[in-house]
Structure formats: C-alpha cells, structure tokens
N, C-alpha and C. Protein backbone atom coordinates (compact mmCIF):
# COMPACT_ATOMS: atom_id res chain seq x y z
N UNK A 1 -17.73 31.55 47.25
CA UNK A 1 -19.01 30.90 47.14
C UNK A 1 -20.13 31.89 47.47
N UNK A 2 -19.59 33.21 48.23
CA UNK A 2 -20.94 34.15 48.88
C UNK A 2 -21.23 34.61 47.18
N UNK A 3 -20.54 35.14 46.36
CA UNK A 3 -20.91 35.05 45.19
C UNK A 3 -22.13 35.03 44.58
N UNK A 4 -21.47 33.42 44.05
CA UNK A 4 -22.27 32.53 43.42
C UNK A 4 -23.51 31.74 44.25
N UNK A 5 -24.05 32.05 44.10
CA UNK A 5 -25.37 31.50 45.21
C UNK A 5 -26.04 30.00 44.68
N UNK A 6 -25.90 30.23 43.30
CA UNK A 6 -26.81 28.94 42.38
C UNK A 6 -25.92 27.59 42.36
N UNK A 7 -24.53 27.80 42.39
CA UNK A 7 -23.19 26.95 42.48
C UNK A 7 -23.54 25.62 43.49
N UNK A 8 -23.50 24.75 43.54
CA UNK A 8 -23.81 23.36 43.99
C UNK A 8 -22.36 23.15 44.76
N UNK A 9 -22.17 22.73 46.03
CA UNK A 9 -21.14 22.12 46.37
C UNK A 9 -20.10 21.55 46.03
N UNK A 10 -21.03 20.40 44.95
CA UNK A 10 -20.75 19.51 43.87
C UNK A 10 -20.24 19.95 42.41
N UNK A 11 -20.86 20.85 42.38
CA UNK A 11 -20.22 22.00 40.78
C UNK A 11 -19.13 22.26 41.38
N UNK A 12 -18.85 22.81 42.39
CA UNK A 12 -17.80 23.47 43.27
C UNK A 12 -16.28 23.08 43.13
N UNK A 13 -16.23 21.18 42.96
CA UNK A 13 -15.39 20.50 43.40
C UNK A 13 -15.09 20.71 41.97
N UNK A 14 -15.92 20.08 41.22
CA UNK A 14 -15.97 19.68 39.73
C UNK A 14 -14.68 20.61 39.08
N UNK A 15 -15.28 22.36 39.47
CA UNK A 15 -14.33 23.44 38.92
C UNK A 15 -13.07 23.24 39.80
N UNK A 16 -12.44 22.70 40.97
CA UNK A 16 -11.18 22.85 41.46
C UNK A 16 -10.71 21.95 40.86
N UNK A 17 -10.80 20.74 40.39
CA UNK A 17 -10.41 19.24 40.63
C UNK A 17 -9.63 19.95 38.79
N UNK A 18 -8.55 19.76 39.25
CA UNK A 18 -7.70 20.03 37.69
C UNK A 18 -7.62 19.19 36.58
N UNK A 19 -7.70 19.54 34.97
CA UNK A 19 -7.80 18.47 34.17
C UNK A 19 -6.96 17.90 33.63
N UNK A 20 -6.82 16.82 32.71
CA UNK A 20 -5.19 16.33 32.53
C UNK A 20 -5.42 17.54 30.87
N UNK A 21 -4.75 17.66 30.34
CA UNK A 21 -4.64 18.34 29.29
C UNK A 21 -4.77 17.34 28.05
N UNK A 22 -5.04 17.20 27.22
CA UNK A 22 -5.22 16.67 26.36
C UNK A 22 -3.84 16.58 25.23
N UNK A 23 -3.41 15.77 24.55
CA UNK A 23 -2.04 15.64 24.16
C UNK A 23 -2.46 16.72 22.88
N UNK A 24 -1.06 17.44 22.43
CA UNK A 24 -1.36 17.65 21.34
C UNK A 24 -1.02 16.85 20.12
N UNK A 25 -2.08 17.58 18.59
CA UNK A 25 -2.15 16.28 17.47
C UNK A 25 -1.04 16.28 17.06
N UNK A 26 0.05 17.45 16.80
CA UNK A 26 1.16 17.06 16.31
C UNK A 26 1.97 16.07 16.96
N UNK A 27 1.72 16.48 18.56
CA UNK A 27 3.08 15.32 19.14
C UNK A 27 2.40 13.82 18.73
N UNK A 28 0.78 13.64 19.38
CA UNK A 28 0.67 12.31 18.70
C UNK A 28 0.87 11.93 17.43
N UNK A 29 1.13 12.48 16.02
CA UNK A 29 1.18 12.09 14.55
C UNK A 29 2.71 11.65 14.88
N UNK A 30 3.51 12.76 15.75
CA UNK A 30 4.84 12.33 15.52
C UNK A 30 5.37 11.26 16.14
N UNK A 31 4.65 10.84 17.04
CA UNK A 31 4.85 10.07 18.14
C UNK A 31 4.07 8.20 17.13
N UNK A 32 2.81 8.85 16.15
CA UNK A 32 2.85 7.33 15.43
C UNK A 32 3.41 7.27 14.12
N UNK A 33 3.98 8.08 13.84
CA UNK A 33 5.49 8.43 12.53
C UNK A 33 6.39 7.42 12.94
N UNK A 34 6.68 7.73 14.54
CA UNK A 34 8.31 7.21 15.04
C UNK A 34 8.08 5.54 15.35
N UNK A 35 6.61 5.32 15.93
CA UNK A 35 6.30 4.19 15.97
C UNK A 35 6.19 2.85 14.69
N UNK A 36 5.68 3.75 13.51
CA UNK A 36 5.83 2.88 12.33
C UNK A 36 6.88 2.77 11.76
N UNK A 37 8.13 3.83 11.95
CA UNK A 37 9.41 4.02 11.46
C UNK A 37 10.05 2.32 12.30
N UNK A 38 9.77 2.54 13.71
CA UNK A 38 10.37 1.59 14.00
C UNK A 38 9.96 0.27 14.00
N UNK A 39 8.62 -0.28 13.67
CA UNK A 39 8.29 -1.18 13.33
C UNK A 39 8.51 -2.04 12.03
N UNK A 40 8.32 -0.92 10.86
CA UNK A 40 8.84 -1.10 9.87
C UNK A 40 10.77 -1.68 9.96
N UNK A 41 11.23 -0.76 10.10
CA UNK A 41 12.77 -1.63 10.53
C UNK A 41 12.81 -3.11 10.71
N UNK A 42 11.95 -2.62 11.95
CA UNK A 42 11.77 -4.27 12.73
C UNK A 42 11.35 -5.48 11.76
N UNK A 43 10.45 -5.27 11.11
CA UNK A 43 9.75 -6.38 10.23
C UNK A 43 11.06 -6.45 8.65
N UNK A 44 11.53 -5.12 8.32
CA UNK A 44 12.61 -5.64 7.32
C UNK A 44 13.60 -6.19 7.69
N UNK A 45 13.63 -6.86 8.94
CA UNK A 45 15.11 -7.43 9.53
C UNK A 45 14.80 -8.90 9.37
N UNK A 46 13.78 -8.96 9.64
CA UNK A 46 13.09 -10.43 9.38
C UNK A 46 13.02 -10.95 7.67
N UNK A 47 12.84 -9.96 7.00
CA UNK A 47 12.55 -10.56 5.45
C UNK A 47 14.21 -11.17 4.65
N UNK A 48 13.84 -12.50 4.37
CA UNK A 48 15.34 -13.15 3.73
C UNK A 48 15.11 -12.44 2.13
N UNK A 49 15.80 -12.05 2.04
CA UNK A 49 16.04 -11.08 0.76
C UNK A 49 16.75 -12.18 0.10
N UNK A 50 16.81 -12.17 -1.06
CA UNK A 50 16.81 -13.22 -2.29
C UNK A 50 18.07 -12.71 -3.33
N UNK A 51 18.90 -13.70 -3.31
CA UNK A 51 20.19 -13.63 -4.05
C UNK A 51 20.63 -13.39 -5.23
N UNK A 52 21.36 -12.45 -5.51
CA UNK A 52 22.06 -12.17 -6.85
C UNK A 52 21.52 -12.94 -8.05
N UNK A 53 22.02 -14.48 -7.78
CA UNK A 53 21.65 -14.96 -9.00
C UNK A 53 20.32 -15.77 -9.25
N UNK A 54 19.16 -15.48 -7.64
CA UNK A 54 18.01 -15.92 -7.92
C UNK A 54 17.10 -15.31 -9.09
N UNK A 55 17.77 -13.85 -8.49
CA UNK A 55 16.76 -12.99 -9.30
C UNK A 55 17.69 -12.83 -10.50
N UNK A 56 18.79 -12.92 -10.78
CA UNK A 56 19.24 -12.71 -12.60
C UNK A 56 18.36 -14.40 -13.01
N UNK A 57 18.14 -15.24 -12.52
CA UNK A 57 17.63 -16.60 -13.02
C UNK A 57 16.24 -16.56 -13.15
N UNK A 58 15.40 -15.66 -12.50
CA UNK A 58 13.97 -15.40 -12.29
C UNK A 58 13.53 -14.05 -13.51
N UNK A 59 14.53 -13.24 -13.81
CA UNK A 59 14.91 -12.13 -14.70
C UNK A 59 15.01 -12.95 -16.10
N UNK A 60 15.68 -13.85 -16.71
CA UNK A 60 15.93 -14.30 -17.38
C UNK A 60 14.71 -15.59 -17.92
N UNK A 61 13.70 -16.63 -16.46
CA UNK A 61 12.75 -16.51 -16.99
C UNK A 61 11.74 -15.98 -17.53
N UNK A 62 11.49 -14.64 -16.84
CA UNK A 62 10.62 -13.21 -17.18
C UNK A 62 10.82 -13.62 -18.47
N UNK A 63 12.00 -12.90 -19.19
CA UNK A 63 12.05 -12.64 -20.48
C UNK A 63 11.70 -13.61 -21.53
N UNK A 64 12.33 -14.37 -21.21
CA UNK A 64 11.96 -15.72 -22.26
C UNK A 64 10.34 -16.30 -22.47
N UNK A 65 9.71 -16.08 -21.29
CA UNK A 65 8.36 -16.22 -21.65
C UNK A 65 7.48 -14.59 -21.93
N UNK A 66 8.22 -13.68 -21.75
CA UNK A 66 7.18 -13.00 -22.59
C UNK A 66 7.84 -13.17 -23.89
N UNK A 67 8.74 -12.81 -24.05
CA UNK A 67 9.06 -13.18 -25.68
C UNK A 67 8.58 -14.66 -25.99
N UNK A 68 8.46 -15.51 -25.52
CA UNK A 68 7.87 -16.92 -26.12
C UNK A 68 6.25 -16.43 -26.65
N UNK A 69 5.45 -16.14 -25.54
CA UNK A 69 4.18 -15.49 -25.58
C UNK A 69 3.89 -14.27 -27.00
N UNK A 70 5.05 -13.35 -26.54
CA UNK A 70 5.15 -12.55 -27.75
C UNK A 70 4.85 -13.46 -29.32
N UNK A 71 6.05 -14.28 -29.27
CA UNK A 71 6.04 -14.68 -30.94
C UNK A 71 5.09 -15.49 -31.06
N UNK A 72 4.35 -16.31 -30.09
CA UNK A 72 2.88 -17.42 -30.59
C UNK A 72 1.51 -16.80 -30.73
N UNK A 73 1.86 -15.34 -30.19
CA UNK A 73 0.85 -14.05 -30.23
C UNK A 73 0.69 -13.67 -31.79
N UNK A 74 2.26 -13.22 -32.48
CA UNK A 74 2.31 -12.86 -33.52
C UNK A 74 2.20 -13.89 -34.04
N UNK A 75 2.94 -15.17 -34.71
CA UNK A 75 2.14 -16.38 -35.22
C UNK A 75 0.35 -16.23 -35.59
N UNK A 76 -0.16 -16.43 -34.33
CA UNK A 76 -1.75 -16.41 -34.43
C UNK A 76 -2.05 -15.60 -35.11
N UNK A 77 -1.82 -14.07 -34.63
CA UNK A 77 -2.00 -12.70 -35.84
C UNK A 77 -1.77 -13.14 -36.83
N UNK A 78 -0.59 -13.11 -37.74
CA UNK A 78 -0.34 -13.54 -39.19
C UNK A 78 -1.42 -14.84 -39.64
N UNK A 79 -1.33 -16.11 -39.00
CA UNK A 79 -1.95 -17.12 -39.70
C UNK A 79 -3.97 -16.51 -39.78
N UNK A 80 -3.98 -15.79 -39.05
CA UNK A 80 -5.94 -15.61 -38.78
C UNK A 80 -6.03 -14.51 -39.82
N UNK A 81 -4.94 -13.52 -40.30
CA UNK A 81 -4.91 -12.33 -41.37
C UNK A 81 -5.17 -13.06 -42.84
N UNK A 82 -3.60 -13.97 -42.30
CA UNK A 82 -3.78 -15.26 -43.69
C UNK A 82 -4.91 -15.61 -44.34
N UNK A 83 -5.83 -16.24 -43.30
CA UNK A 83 -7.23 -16.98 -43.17
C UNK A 83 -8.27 -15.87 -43.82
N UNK A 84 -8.27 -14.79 -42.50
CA UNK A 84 -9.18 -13.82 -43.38
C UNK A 84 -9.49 -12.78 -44.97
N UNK A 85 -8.19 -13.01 -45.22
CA UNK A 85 -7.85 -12.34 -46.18
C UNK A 85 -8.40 -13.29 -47.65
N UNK A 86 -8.04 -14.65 -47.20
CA UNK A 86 -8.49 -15.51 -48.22
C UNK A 86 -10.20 -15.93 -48.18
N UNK A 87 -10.68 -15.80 -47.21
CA UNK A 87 -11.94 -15.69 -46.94
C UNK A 87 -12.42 -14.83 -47.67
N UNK A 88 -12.01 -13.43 -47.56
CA UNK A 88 -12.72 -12.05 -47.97
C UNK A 88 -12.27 -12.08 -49.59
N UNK A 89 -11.39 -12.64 -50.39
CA UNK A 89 -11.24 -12.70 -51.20
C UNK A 89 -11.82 -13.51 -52.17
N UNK A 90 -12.31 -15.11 -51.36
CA UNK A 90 -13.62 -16.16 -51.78
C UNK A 90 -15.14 -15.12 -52.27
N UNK A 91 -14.94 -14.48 -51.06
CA UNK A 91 -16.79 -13.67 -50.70
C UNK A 91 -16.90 -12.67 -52.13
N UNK A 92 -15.40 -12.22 -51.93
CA UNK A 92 -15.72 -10.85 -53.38
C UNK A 92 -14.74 -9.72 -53.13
C-alpha cells in the first residue's frame, strides 16, 4: 500500500476479494446440447406412435383422394376446353 498512495482501502479489498471465473461458452453449448438431447428422449417416450395398419389405412386414404381430386380436376379441364373451343369457333 506504501506504493500506491491514491488506492482507497476500499479499492484495496475489491482487488483481494477473488472472482468466480466465468464458465466457458463451449462447456455451456455442451452442457445445453446434453440438456435438449435429454429432454427430447424424454418427451418421445410419451408420444403413442400409431400402428401399422393405421397408417397403411390413412396411406390408402391419401391416395384415393388425390387421385379422386386428380380425375374431377381433369374432367373440368376437358369439359371448359370443350366449351371454349366451341365458343372460339361460334366468334370466327
């Protein structure tokens, strides 16, 4: 302290009093990696996963309505070509 003359008592302590260190970023990223790893687990243990033949029965509606959709799609196309064609052929 004969030193430093300007040094405050109070500065004094401030510089002994040791600091905690601050974590490093890798250990925390890894440390909320391991945390979502295991949460995640946790929450897929809970989900009732859905049976063989729900989903070939849910697979099999899929299809049938886009193909239903499909052909009343094409229908409309052809009959409005139909339409226009005879239209444009009235006009000239």
């Amino acid at each position: 302290m004969a030193d430093n003359k300007n040094i405050t008592p109070a500065e004094e302590n401030k510089k002994s009093v040791p600091r905690a260190k601050k974590p490093n970023v890798l250990s925390n990223l890894g440390k909320k990696i391991a945390k979502f790893c295991k949460d995640t687990v946790g929450e897929l243990k809970k989900v009732v996963w859905t049976s063989k033949s729900e989903v070939w029965k849910s697979f099999q509606l899929v299809i049938a309505t886009v193909v239903s959709i499909s052909v009343a799609i094409a229908i409309i196309d052809f009959v409005s070509s139909l339409v226009i064609n005879a239209i444009a052929g009235l006009i000239g």
